[in-house]
Protein backbone atom coordinates (compact mmCIF):
# COMPACT_ATOMS: atom_id res chain seq x y z
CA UNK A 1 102.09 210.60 -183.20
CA UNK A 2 102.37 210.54 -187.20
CA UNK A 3 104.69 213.27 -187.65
CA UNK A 4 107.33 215.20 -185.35
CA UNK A 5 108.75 218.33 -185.88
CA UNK A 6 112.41 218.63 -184.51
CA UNK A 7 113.39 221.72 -183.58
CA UNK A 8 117.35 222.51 -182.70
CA UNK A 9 117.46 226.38 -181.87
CA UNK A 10 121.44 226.02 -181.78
CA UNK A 11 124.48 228.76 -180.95
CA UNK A 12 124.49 229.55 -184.48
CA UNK A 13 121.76 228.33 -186.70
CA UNK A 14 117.54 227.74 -186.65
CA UNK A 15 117.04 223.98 -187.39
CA UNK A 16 114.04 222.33 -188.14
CA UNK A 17 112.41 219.09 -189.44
CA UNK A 18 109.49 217.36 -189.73
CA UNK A 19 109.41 213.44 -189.52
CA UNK A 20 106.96 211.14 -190.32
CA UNK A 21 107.55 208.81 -187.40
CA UNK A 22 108.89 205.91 -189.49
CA UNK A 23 112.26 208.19 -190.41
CA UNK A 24 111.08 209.52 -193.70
CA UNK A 25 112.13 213.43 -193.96
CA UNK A 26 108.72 215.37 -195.17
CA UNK A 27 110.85 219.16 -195.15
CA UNK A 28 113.50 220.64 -193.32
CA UNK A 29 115.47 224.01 -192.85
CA UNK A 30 118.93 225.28 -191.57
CA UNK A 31 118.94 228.64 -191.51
CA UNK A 32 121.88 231.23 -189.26
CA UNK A 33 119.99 232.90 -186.95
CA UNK A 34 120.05 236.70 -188.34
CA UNK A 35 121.38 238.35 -185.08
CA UNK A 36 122.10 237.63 -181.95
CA UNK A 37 118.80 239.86 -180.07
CA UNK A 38 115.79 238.01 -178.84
CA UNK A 39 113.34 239.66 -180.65
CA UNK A 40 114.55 239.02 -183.97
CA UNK A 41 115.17 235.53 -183.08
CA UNK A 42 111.58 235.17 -182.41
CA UNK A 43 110.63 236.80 -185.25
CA UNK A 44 112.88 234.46 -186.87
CA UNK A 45 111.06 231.44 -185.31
CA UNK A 46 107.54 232.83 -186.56
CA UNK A 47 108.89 233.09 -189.80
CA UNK A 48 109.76 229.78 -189.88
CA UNK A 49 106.46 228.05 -188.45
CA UNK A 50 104.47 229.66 -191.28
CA UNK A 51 106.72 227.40 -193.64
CA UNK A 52 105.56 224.42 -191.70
CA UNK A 53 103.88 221.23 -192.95
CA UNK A 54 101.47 219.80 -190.33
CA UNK A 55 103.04 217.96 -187.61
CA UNK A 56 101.52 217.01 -184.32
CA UNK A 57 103.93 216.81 -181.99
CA UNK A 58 107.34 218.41 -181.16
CA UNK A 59 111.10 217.51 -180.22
CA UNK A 60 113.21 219.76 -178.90
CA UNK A 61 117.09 219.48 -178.86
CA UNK A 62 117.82 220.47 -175.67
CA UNK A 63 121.66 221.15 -174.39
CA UNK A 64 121.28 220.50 -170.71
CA UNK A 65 119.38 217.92 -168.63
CA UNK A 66 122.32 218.48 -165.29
CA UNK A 67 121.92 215.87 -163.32
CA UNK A 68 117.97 216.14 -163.25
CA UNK A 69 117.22 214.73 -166.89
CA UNK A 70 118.91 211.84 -167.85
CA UNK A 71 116.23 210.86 -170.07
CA UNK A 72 113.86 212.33 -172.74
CA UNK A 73 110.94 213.68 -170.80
CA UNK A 74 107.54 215.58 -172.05
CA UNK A 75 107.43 219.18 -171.05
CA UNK A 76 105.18 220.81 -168.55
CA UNK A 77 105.46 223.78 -166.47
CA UNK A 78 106.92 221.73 -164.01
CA UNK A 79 109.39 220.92 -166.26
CA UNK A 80 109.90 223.80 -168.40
CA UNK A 81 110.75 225.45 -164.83
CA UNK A 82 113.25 223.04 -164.00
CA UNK A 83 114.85 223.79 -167.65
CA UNK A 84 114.62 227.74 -166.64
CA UNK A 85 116.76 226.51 -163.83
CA UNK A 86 119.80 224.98 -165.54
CA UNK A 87 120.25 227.80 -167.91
CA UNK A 88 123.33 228.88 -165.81
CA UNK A 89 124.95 225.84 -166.62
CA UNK A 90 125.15 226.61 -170.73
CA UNK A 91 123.47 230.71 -170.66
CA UNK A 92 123.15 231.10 -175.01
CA UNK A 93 122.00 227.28 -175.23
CA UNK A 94 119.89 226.85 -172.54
CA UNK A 95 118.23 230.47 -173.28
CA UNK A 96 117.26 229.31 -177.24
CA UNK A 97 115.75 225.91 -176.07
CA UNK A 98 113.22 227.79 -173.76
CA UNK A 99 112.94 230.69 -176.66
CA UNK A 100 111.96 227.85 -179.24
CA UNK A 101 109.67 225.74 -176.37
CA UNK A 102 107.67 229.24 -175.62
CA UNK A 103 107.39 230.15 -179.10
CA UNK A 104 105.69 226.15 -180.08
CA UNK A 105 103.46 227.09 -177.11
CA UNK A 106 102.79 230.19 -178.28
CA UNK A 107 101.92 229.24 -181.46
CA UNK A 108 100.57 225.97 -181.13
CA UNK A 109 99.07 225.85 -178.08
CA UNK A 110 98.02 222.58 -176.95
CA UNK A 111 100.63 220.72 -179.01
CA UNK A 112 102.37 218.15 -176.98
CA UNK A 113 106.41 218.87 -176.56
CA UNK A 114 109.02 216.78 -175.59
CA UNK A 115 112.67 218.13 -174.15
CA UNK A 116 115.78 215.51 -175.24
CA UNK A 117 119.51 216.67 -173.90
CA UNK A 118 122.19 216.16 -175.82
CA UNK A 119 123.88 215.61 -171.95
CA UNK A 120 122.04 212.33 -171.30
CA UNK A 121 123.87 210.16 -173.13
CA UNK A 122 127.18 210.88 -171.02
CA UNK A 123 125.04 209.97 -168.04
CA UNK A 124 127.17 207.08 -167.71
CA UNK A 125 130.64 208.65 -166.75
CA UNK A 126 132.19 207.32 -164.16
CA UNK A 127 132.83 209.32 -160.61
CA UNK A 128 136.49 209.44 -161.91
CA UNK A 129 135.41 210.43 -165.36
CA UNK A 130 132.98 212.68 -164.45
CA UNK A 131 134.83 214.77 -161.34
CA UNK A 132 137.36 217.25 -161.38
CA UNK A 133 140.22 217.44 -159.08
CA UNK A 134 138.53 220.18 -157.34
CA UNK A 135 138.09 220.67 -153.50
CA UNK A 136 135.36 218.52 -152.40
CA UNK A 137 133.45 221.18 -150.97
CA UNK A 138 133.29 223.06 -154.29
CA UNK A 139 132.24 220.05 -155.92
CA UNK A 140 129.43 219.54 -153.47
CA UNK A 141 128.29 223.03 -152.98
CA UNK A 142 128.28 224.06 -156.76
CA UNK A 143 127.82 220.89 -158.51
CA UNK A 144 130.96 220.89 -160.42
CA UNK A 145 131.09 217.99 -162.90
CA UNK A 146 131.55 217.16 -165.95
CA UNK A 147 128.75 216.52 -168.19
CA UNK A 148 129.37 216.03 -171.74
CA UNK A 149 127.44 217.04 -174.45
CA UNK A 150 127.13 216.16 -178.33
CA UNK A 151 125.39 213.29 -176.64
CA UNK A 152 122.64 212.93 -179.49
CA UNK A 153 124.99 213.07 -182.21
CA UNK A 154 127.32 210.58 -180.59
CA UNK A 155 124.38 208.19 -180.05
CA UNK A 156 122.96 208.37 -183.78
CA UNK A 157 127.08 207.75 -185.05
CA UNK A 158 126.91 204.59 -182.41
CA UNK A 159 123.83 203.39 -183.86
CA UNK A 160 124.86 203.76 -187.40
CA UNK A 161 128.01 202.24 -186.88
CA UNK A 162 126.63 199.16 -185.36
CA UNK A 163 124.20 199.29 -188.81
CA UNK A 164 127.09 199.12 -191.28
CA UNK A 165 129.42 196.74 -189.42
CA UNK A 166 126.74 194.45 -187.80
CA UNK A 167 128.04 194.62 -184.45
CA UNK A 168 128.54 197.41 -181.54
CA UNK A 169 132.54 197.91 -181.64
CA UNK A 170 133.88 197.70 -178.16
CA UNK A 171 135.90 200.85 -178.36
CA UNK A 172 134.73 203.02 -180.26
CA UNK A 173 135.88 207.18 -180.78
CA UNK A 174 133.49 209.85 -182.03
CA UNK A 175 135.10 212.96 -183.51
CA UNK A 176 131.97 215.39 -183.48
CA UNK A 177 133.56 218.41 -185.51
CA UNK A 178 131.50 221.13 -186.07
CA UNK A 179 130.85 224.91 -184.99
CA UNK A 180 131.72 222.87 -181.70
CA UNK A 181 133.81 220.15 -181.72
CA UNK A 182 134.19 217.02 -179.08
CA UNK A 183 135.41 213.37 -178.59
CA UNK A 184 133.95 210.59 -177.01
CA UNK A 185 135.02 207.48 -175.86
CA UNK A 186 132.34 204.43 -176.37
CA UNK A 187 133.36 201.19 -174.61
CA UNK A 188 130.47 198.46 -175.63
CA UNK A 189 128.26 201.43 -176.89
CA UNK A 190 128.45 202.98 -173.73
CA UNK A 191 130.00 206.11 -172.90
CA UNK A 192 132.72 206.38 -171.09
CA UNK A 193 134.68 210.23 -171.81
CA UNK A 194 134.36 212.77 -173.56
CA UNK A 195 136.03 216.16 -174.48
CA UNK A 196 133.56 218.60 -173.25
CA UNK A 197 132.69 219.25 -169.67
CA UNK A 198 130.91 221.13 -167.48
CA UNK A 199 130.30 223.61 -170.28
CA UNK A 200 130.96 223.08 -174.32
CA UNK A 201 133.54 225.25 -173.96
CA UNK A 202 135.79 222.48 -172.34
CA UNK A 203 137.87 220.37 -175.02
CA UNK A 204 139.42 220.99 -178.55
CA UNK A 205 139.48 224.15 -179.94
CA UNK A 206 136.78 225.36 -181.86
CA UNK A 207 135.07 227.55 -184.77
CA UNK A 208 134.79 230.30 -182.11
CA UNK A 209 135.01 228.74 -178.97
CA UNK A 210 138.87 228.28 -177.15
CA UNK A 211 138.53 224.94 -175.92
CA UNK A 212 140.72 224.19 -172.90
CA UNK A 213 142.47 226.57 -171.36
CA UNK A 214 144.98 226.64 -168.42
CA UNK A 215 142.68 227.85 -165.46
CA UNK A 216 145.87 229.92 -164.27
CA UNK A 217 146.07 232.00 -167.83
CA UNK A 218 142.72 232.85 -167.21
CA UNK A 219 142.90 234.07 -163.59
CA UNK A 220 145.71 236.05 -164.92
CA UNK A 221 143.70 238.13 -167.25
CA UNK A 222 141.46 238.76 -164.75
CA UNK A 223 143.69 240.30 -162.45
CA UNK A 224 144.64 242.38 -164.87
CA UNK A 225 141.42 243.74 -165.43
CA UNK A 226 139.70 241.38 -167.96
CA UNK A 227 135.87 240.83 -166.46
CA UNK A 228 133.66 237.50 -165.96
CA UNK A 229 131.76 238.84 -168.76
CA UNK A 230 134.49 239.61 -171.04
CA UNK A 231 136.06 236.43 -170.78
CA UNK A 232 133.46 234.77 -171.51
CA UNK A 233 132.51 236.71 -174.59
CA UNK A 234 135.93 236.23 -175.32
CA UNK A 235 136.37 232.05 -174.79
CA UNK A 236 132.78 231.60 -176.32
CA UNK A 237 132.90 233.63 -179.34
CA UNK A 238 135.49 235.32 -180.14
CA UNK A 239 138.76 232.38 -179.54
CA UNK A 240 139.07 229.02 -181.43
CA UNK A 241 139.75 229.50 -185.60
CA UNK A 242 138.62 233.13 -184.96
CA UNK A 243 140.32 234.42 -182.70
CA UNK A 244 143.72 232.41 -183.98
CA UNK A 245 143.32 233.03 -187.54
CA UNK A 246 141.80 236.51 -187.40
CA UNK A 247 139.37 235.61 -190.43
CA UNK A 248 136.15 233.54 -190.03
CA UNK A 249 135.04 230.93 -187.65
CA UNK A 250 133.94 228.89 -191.05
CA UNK A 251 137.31 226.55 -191.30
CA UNK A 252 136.62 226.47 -195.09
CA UNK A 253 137.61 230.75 -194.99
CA UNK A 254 140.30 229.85 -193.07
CA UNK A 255 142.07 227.07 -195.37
CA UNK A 256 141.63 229.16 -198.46
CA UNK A 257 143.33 231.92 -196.42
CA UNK A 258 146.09 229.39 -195.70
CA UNK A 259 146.52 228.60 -199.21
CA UNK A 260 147.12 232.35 -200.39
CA UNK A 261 149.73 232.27 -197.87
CA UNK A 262 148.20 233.78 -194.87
CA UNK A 263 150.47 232.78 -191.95
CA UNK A 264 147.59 233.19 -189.62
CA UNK A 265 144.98 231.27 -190.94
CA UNK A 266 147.76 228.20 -191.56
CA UNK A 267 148.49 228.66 -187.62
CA UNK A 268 144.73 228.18 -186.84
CA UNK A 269 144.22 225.21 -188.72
CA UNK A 270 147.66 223.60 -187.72
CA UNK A 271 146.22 224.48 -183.55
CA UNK A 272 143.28 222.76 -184.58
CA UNK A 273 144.31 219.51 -186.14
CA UNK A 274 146.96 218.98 -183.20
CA UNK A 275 143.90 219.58 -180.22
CA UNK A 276 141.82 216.73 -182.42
CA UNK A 277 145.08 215.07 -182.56
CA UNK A 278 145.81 214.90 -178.87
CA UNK A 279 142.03 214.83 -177.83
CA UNK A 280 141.82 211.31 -179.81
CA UNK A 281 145.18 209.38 -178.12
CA UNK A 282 143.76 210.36 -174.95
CA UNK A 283 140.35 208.31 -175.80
CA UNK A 284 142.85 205.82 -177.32
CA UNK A 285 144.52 205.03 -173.93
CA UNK A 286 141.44 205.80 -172.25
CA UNK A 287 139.53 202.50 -174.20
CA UNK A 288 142.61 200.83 -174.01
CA UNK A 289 143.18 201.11 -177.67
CA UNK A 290 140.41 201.68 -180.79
CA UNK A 291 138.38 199.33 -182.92
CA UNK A 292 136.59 202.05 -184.79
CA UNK A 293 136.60 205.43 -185.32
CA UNK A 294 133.82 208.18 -186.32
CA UNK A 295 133.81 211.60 -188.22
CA UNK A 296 130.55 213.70 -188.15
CA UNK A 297 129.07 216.65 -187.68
CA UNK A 298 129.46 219.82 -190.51
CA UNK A 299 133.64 219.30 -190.42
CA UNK A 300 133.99 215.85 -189.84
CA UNK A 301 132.09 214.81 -192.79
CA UNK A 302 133.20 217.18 -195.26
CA UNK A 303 136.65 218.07 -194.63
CA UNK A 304 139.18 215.17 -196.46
CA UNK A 305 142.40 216.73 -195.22
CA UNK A 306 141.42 216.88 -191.57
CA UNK A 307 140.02 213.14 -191.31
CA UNK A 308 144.19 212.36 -193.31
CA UNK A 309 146.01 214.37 -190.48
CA UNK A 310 144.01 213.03 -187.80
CA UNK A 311 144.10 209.20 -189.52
CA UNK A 312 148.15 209.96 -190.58
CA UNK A 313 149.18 210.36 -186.45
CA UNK A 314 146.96 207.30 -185.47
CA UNK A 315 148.58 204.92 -188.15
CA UNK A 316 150.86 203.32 -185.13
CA UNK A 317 147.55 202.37 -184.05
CA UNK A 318 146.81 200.72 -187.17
CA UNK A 319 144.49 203.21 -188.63
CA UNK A 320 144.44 203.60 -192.34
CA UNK A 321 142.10 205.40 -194.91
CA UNK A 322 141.91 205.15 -198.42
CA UNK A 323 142.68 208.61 -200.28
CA UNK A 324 139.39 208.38 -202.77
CA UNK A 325 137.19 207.00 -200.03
CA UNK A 326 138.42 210.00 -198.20
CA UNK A 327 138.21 212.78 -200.06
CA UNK A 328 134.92 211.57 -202.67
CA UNK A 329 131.65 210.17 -201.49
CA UNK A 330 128.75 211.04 -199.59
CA UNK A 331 126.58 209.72 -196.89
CA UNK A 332 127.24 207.49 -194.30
CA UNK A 333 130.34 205.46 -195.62
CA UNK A 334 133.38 203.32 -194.59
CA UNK A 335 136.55 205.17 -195.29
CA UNK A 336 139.19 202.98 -194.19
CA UNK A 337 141.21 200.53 -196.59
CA UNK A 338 140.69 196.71 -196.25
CA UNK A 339 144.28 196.26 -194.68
CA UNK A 340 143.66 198.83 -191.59
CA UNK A 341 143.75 197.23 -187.82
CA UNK A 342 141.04 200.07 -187.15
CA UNK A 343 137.33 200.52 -188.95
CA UNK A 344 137.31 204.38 -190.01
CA UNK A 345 133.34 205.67 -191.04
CA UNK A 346 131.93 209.23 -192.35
CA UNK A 347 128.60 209.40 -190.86
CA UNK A 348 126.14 212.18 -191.35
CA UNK A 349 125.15 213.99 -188.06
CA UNK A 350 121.41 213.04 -187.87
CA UNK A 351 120.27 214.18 -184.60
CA UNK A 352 116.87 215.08 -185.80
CA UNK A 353 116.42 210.93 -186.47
CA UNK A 354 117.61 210.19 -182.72
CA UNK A 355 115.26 213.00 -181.11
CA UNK A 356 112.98 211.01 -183.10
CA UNK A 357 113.75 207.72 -181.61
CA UNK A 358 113.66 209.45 -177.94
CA UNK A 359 110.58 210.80 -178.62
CA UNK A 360 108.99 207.62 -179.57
CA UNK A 361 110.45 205.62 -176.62
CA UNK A 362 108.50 208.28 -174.43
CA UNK A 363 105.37 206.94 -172.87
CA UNK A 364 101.91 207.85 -174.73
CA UNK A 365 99.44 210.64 -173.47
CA UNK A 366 100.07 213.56 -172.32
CA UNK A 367 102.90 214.98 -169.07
């Protein structure tokens, strides 16, 4: 392989890049998808091959291995069955992967494809970590686990981290805050919990998505005449600094709301810094305490005054930033000042450079 072209057909947005297989970015493309029906989104995805440079083999991001795929694998129609399969497990993700895998095979038939879930890396969740307390036969008969997800992005921030400081911390926390948002507890680069569960929708609240809910508020609305579908149009895309703040799901709409004195939008961003808040002190206690800490994805690097008010209710911990490290820079940085107990890094969500490394860890020739 000399070049790989990444493709992440995500919730909201068409992602591509190609890769020469060294790192080195040859083009790339985010684009929102222009509406939620299938046949624009695949006329979407033609669009976007015929901007191409040549490649010759493709990653996919792919949400959900289950339990099945706990590893990058090359896709076959054995396999690209088995990913038909899990789409129950996360419907809108699980349906785009297999929309962007047909249309590569459509349009470059031949070309060798490779599946890597963002689940795999939370492979290593312990029983307790990993189960609910759930009746055992549910469990058993349905599968009901937790499975994380965010995995790529976590691993790239782990791997960067251990770049800049030389040295894996032992406990690490990974604030990926984005359109979704989770945290993830690393122990010795290893993870060991995380925010999101048997479905992204588990966890802090999000740009449209509720994050956790009491199970009892929800069987509630249904006996009141909500439906399985409504709900979860409702949870998934219409809840999180939506649905609170009545604007945009875009949290830079919804602070300059807040500033013009929109009670609203100030009570949506207030929800949301508190579920970060609470969402890292659990991974705190969970590790036992915090050596590092990690902001990325599309919020977490760009967003100053969330990193402060997360970093301001941690300082018993020992966790300091420094205000012009904080709210000036770019790229992967360091953002905590020389006299805090806990390392504090910016790191740009790359998850096109780990499919990359997954992809080149797979064995040569073809599934």
């Amino acid at each position: 392989m000399k070049r790989l072209l990444v493709l992440n057909t995500g919730s909201s947005s068409l992602k591509w890049t190609v890769l020469e297989r060294e790192g080195q970015v040859v083009a790339e493309s985010t684009k929102p998808w222009h509406s939620d029906d299938t046949t624009s989104r695949v006329a979407q995805l033609a669009e976007a091959f015929e901007q191409l440079p040549a490649f010759d083999c493709v990653g996919h991001r792919v949400v959900h291995g289950g339990v099945r795929f706990s590893k990058p694998v090359w896709i076959d129609d054995q396999v690209r069955s088995a990913l038909a399969e899990l789409t129950p497990l996360a419907p809108e993700h699980m349906g785009l992967a297999l929309l962007g895998i047909d249309a590569v095979s459509r349009t470059f038939p031949g070309i060798q494809q490779a599946a890597v879930f963002d689940t795999a890396f939370h492979a290593t969740l312990s029983e307790a970590a990993a189960g609910y307390g759930l009746p055992l036969a549910w469990t058993e008969r349905h599968g009901i686990r937790r499975f994380g997800f965010h995995g790529l992005s976590v691993s790239y921030a782990c791997r960067r981290v251990r770049e800049l400081l030389q040295v894996m911390p032992s406990r690490l926390i990974v604030c990926h805050l984005g359109s979704g948002c989770s945290v993830t507890a690393v122990k010795d680069g290893v993870s060991v919990d995380t925010t999101m569960g048997f479905s992204p929708m588990e966890g802090l609240m999000m740009a449209s998505r509720s994050g956790s809910v009491d199970p009892g508020a929800l069987l509630y609305l249904l006996e009141r005449g909500e439906t399985v579908a409504s709900l979860r149009e409702g949870l998934s895309h219409q809840s999180g600094l939506l649905g609170v703040s009545g604007i945009s799901r875009d949290l830079r709409q919804v602070r300059a709301a807040a500033t013009k004195g929109d009670a609203r939008a100030q009570l949506a961003i207030d929800r949301f810094v508190l579920s970060i808040q609470r969402n890292v002190g659990a991974m705190a206690a969970v590790l036992g305490g915090v050596d590092a800490i990690v902001f990325t994805g599309g919020i977490g690097e760009h967003d100053g005054a969330l990193r402060d008010a997360v970093a301001s209710a941690l300082s018993f911990a020992g966790v300091q930033i420094a205000p012009e490290s904080n709210r000036s820079g770019e790229g992967d940085r360091e953002i905590s000042t020389p006299t805090g107990k806990v390392r504090v890094y910016v790191i740009v969500a790359r998850e096109d450079q780990e499919i990359l490394t997954n992809v080149l860890r797979l064995p040569s020739g073809r599934p």
